[in-house]
C-alpha atoms as a PDB file:
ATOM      1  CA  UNK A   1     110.723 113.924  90.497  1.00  0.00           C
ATOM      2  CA  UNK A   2     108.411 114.062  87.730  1.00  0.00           C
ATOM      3  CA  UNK A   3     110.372 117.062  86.428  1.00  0.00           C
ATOM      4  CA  UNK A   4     113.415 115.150  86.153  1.00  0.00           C
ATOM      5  CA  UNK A   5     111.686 112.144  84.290  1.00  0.00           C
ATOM      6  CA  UNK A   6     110.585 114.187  81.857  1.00  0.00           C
ATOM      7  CA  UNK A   7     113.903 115.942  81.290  1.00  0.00           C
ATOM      8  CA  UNK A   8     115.562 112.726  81.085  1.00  0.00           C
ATOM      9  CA  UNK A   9     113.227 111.905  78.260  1.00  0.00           C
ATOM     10  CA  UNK A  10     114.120 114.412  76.914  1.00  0.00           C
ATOM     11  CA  UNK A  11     117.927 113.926  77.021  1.00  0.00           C
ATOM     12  CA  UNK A  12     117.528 110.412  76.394  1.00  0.00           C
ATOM     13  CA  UNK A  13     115.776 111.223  73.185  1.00  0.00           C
ATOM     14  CA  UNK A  14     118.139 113.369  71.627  1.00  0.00           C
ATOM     15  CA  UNK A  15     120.974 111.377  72.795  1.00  0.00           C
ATOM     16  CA  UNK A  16     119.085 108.675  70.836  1.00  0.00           C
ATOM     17  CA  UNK A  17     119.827 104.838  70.908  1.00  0.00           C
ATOM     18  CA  UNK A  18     118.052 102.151  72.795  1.00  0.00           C
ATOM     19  CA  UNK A  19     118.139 102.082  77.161  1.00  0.00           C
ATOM     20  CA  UNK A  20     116.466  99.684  79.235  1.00  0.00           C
ATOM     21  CA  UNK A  21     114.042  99.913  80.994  1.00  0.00           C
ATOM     22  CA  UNK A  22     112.248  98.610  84.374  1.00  0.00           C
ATOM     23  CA  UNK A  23     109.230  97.069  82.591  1.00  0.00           C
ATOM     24  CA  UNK A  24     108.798  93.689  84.512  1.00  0.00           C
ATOM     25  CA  UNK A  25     108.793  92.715  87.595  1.00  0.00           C
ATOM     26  CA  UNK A  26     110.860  90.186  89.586  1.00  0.00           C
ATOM     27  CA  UNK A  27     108.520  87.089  88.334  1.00  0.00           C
ATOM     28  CA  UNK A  28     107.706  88.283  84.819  1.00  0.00           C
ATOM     29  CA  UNK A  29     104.862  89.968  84.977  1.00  0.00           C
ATOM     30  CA  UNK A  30     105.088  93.507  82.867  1.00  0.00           C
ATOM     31  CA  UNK A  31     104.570  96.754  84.546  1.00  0.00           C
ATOM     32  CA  UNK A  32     103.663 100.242  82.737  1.00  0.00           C
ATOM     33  CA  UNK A  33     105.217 102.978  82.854  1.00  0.00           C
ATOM     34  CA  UNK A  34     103.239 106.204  84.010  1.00  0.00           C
ATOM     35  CA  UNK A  35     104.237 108.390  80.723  1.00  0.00           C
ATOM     36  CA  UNK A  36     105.121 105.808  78.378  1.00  0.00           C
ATOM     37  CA  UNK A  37     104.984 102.143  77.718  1.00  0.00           C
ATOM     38  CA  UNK A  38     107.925 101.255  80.265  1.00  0.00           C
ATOM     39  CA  UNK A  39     108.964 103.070  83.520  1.00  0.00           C
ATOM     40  CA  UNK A  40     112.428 104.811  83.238  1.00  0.00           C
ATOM     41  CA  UNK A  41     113.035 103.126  86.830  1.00  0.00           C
ATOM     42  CA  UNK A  42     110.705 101.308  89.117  1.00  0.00           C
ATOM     43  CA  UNK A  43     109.626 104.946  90.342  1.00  0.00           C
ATOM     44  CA  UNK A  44     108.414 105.563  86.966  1.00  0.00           C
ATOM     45  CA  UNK A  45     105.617 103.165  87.466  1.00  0.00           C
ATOM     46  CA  UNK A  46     102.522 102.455  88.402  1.00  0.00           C
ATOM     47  CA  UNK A  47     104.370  99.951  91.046  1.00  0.00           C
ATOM     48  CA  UNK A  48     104.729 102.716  93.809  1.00  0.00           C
ATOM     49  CA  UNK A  49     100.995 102.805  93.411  1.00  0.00           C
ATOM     50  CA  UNK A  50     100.382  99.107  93.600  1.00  0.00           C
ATOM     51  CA  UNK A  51     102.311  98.792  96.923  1.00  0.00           C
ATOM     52  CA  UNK A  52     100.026 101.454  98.522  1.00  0.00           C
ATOM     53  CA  UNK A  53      96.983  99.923  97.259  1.00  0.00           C
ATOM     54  CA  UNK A  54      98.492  97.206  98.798  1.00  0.00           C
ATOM     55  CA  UNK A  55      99.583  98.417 101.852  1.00  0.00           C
ATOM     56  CA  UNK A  56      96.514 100.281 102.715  1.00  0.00           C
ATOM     57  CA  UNK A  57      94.117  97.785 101.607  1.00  0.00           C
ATOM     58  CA  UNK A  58      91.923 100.069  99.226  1.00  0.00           C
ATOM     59  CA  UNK A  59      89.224  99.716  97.326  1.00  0.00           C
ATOM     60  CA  UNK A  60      89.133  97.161  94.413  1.00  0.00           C
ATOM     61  CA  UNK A  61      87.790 100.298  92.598  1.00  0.00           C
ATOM     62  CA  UNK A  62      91.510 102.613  93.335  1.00  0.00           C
ATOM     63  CA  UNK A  63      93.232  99.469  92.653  1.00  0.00           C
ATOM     64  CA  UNK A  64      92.467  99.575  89.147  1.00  0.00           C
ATOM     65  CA  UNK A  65      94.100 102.894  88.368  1.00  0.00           C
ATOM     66  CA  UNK A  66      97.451 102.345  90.264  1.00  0.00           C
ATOM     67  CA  UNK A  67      98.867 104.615  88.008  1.00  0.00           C
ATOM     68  CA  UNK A  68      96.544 107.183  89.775  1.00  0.00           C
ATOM     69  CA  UNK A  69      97.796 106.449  93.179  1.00  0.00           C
ATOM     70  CA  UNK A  70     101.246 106.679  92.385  1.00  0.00           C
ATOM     71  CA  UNK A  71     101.172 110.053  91.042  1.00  0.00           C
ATOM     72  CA  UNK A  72      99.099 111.598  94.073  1.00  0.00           C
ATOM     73  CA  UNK A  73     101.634 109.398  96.175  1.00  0.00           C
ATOM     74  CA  UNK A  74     105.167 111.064  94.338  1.00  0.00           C
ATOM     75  CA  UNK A  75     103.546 114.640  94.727  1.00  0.00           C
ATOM     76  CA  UNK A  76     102.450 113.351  98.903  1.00  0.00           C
ATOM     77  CA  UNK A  77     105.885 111.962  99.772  1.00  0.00           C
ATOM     78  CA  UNK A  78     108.214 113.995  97.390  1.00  0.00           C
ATOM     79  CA  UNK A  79     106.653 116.858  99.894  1.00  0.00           C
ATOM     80  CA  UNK A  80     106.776 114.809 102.945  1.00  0.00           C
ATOM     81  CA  UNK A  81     109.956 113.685 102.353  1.00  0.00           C
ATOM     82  CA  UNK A  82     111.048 117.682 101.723  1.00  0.00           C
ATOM     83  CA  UNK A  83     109.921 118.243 105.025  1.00  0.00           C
ATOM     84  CA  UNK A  84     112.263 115.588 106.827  1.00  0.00           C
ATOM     85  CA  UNK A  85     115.356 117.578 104.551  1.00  0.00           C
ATOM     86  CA  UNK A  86     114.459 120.606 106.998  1.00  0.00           C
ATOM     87  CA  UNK A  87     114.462 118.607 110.256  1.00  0.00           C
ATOM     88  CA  UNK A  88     117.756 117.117 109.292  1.00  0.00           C
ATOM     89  CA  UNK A  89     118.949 120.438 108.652  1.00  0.00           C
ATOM     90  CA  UNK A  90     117.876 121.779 111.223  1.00  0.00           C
ATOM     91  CA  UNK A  91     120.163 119.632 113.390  1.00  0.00           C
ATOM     92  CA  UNK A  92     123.726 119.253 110.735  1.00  0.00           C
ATOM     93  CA  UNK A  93     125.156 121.641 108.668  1.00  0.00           C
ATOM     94  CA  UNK A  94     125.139 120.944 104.582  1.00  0.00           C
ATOM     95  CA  UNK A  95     126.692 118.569 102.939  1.00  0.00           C
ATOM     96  CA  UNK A  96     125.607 116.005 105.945  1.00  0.00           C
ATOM     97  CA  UNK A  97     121.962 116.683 106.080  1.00  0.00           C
ATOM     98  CA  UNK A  98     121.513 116.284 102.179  1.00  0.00           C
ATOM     99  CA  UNK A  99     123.964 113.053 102.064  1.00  0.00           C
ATOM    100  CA  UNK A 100     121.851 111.219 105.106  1.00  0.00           C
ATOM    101  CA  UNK A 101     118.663 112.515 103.517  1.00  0.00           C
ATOM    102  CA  UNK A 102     119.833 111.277 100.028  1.00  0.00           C
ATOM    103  CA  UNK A 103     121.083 107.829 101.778  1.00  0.00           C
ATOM    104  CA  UNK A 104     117.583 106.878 103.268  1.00  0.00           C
ATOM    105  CA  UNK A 105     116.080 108.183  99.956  1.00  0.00           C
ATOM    106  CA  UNK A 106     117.913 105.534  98.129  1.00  0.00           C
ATOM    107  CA  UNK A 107     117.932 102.635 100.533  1.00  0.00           C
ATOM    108  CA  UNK A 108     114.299 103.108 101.141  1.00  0.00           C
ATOM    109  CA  UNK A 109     114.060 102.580  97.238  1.00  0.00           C
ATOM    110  CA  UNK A 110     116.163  99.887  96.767  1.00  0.00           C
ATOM    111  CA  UNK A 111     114.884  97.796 100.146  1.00  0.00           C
ATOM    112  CA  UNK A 112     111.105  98.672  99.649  1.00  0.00           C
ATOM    113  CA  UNK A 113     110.492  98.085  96.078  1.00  0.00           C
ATOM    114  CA  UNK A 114     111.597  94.691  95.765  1.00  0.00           C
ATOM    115  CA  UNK A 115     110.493  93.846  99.136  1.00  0.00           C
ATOM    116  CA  UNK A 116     106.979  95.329  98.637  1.00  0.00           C
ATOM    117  CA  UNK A 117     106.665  95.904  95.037  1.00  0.00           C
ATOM    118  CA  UNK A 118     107.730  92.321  93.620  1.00  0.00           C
ATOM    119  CA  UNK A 119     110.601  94.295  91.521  1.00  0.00           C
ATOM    120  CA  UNK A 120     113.928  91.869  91.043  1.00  0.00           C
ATOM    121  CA  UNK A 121     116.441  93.301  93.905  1.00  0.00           C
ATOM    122  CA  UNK A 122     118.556  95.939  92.506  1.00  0.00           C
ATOM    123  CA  UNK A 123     121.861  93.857  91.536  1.00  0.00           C
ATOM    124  CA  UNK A 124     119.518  92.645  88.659  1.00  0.00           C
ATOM    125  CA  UNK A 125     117.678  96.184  87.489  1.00  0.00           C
ATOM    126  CA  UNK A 126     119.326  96.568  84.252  1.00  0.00           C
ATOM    127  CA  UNK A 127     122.361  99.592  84.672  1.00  0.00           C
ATOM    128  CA  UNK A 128     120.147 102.502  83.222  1.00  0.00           C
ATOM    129  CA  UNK A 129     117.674 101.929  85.461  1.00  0.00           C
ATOM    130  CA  UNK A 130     119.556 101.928  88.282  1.00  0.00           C
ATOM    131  CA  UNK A 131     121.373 104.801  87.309  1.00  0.00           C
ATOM    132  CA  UNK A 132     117.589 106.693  86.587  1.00  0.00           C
ATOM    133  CA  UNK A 133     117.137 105.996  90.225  1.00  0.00           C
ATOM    134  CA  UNK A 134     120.330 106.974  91.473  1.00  0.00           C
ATOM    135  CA  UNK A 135     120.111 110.358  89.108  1.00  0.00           C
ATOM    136  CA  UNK A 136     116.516 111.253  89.491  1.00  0.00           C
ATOM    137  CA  UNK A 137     116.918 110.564  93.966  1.00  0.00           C
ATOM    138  CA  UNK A 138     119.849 112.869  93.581  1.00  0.00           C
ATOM    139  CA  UNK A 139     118.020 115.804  91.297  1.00  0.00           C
ATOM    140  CA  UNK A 140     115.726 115.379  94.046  1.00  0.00           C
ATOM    141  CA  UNK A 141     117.820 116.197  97.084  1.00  0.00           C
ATOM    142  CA  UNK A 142     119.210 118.704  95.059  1.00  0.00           C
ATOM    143  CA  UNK A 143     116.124 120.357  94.679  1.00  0.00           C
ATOM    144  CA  UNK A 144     115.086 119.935  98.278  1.00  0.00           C
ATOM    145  CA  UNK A 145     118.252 121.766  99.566  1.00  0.00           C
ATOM    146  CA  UNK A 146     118.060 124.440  97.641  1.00  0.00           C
ATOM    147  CA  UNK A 147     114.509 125.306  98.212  1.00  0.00           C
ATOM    148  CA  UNK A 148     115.296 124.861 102.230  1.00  0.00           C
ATOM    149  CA  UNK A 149     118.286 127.052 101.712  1.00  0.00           C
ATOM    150  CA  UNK A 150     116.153 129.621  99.221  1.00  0.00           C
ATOM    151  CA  UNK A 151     113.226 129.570 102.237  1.00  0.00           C
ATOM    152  CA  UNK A 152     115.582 130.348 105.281  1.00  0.00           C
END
Protein backbone atom coordinates (compact mmCIF):
# COMPACT_ATOMS: atom_id res chain seq x y z
CA UNK A 1 0.00 0.00 0.00
CA UNK A 2 2.74 2.30 0.47
CA UNK A 3 3.49 1.94 -3.26
CA UNK A 4 0.23 3.16 -4.19
CA UNK A 5 0.40 6.27 -1.78
CA UNK A 6 3.24 7.33 -3.23
CA UNK A 7 2.02 6.97 -6.81
CA UNK A 8 -1.01 8.78 -5.95
CA UNK A 9 1.21 11.61 -4.88
CA UNK A 10 2.48 11.52 -7.57
CA UNK A 11 -0.64 11.71 -9.80
CA UNK A 12 -2.18 14.01 -7.51
CA UNK A 13 0.69 16.36 -8.02
CA UNK A 14 0.74 16.65 -11.56
CA UNK A 15 -2.91 16.67 -11.78
CA UNK A 16 -2.41 19.70 -9.49
CA UNK A 17 -5.22 21.58 -7.51
CA UNK A 18 -6.13 21.28 -3.90
CA UNK A 19 -7.74 17.54 -2.32
CA UNK A 20 -8.62 16.94 1.10
CA UNK A 21 -7.31 15.29 3.24
CA UNK A 22 -7.92 13.01 6.52
CA UNK A 23 -5.97 15.30 8.89
CA UNK A 24 -8.29 15.33 12.05
CA UNK A 25 -9.92 13.16 13.80
CA UNK A 26 -13.60 12.73 14.75
CA UNK A 27 -13.24 15.35 17.85
CA UNK A 28 -10.73 17.78 16.36
CA UNK A 29 -7.71 16.77 17.26
CA UNK A 30 -5.09 16.82 14.07
CA UNK A 31 -3.40 13.73 12.96
CA UNK A 32 -0.08 13.53 10.69
CA UNK A 33 0.33 12.06 7.93
CA UNK A 34 3.26 9.43 7.63
CA UNK A 35 4.93 11.18 4.35
CA UNK A 36 3.59 14.51 4.55
CA UNK A 37 1.79 16.92 6.74
CA UNK A 38 -1.77 15.19 6.25
CA UNK A 39 -2.61 11.47 5.58
CA UNK A 40 -4.05 10.87 2.02
CA UNK A 41 -6.72 8.62 4.00
CA UNK A 42 -6.85 7.54 7.57
CA UNK A 43 -4.36 4.64 6.42
CA UNK A 44 -1.94 7.24 5.62
CA UNK A 45 -1.45 7.99 9.23
CA UNK A 46 0.09 7.51 12.11
CA UNK A 47 -3.64 6.50 13.43
CA UNK A 48 -3.25 2.72 12.43
CA UNK A 49 -0.32 2.99 14.76
CA UNK A 50 -2.08 4.68 17.60
CA UNK A 51 -4.83 1.99 17.71
CA UNK A 52 -2.15 -0.75 18.14
CA UNK A 53 -0.37 1.08 20.72
CA UNK A 54 -3.59 1.13 22.00
CA UNK A 55 -4.75 -2.11 21.60
CA UNK A 56 -1.70 -3.82 22.80
CA UNK A 57 -1.01 -1.62 25.61
CA UNK A 58 2.76 -0.73 24.77
CA UNK A 59 5.20 1.06 26.13
CA UNK A 60 4.79 4.87 26.76
CA UNK A 61 8.23 4.84 25.00
CA UNK A 62 6.58 3.07 21.27
CA UNK A 63 3.72 5.26 21.86
CA UNK A 64 5.56 8.23 21.03
CA UNK A 65 6.56 7.25 17.52
CA UNK A 66 3.11 5.91 16.30
CA UNK A 67 4.17 6.73 13.06
CA UNK A 68 6.77 3.90 13.64
CA UNK A 69 4.24 1.33 14.51
CA UNK A 70 2.11 1.93 11.73
CA UNK A 71 4.59 1.40 9.14
CA UNK A 72 5.97 -2.02 10.66
CA UNK A 73 2.09 -2.71 11.12
CA UNK A 74 1.10 -1.93 6.99
CA UNK A 75 4.24 -4.08 5.95
CA UNK A 76 2.85 -7.05 9.04
CA UNK A 77 -0.79 -7.07 7.92
CA UNK A 78 -0.50 -6.01 4.17
CA UNK A 79 1.45 -9.63 4.31
CA UNK A 80 -0.88 -11.24 6.65
CA UNK A 81 -3.67 -10.13 5.00
CA UNK A 82 -1.93 -11.59 1.48
CA UNK A 83 -1.92 -14.74 3.09
CA UNK A 84 -5.81 -14.94 3.86
CA UNK A 85 -6.14 -13.95 -0.34
CA UNK A 86 -4.57 -17.59 -0.77
CA UNK A 87 -6.86 -19.40 1.70
CA UNK A 88 -9.82 -17.79 0.07
CA UNK A 89 -8.54 -18.90 -3.10
CA UNK A 90 -7.86 -21.80 -2.29
CA UNK A 91 -11.54 -22.58 -1.67
CA UNK A 92 -13.47 -20.06 -4.81
CA UNK A 93 -12.42 -19.47 -8.06
CA UNK A 94 -11.40 -15.58 -9.10
CA UNK A 95 -13.36 -12.96 -9.23
CA UNK A 96 -15.09 -14.27 -5.76
CA UNK A 97 -12.06 -14.76 -3.67
CA UNK A 98 -10.61 -11.19 -4.54
CA UNK A 99 -14.25 -9.45 -4.18
CA UNK A 100 -14.82 -11.17 -0.46
CA UNK A 101 -11.17 -10.48 0.28
CA UNK A 102 -11.54 -6.83 -0.99
CA UNK A 103 -15.07 -6.60 1.01
CA UNK A 104 -13.57 -7.44 4.53
CA UNK A 105 -10.55 -5.24 3.50
CA UNK A 106 -12.81 -2.32 3.29
CA UNK A 107 -15.35 -2.94 6.00
CA UNK A 108 -12.61 -3.73 8.38
CA UNK A 109 -11.39 -0.09 7.46
CA UNK A 110 -14.34 1.69 7.58
CA UNK A 111 -15.78 -0.19 11.02
CA UNK A 112 -12.32 -0.24 12.83
CA UNK A 113 -10.97 3.14 12.32
CA UNK A 114 -13.66 5.13 13.63
CA UNK A 115 -14.50 2.63 16.15
CA UNK A 116 -10.88 2.29 17.39
CA UNK A 117 -9.07 5.10 15.92
CA UNK A 118 -11.45 8.14 16.97
CA UNK A 119 -11.68 8.99 13.00
CA UNK A 120 -15.38 10.65 12.13
CA UNK A 121 -17.39 7.47 10.56
CA UNK A 122 -16.93 7.37 6.93
CA UNK A 123 -20.23 9.29 5.67
CA UNK A 124 -18.22 12.36 6.98
CA UNK A 125 -14.40 11.58 5.53
CA UNK A 126 -14.27 14.20 2.99
CA UNK A 127 -14.89 12.34 -0.84
CA UNK A 128 -11.07 12.11 -1.74
CA UNK A 129 -10.36 10.44 1.12
CA UNK A 130 -12.72 8.02 0.88
CA UNK A 131 -12.05 7.43 -2.54
CA UNK A 132 -7.91 7.07 -1.45
CA UNK A 133 -9.24 4.28 0.63
CA UNK A 134 -11.45 2.73 -1.70
CA UNK A 135 -8.51 3.07 -4.58
CA UNK A 136 -5.47 2.26 -2.58
CA UNK A 137 -7.72 -1.26 -0.78
CA UNK A 138 -8.40 -2.06 -4.37
CA UNK A 139 -4.56 -1.58 -5.85
CA UNK A 140 -4.06 -3.76 -3.02
CA UNK A 141 -6.18 -6.78 -3.85
CA UNK A 142 -5.04 -6.28 -7.13
CA UNK A 143 -1.68 -6.80 -6.24
CA UNK A 144 -2.40 -9.71 -3.95
CA UNK A 145 -4.12 -11.72 -6.79
CA UNK A 146 -1.75 -11.40 -9.08
CA UNK A 147 1.17 -12.36 -7.02
CA UNK A 148 -1.06 -15.60 -5.80
CA UNK A 149 -1.81 -16.23 -9.41
CA UNK A 150 2.12 -15.39 -10.52
CA UNK A 151 3.20 -18.00 -7.40
CA UNK A 152 0.87 -21.00 -8.38
Amino acid sequence: MSLAYYAERRLRGRLGGSFEVADALADGEPVRGLASRSGLDYDDTVVPGQIVVNILHLPAAVGRNPGDVAIALRWGYGSAFGLAHVVLRHRLPEPAASAIFGGVLMAVTLSMFPILGRTPPPWQWPPEVLATSVGTHAAYVLAAAATDDALR
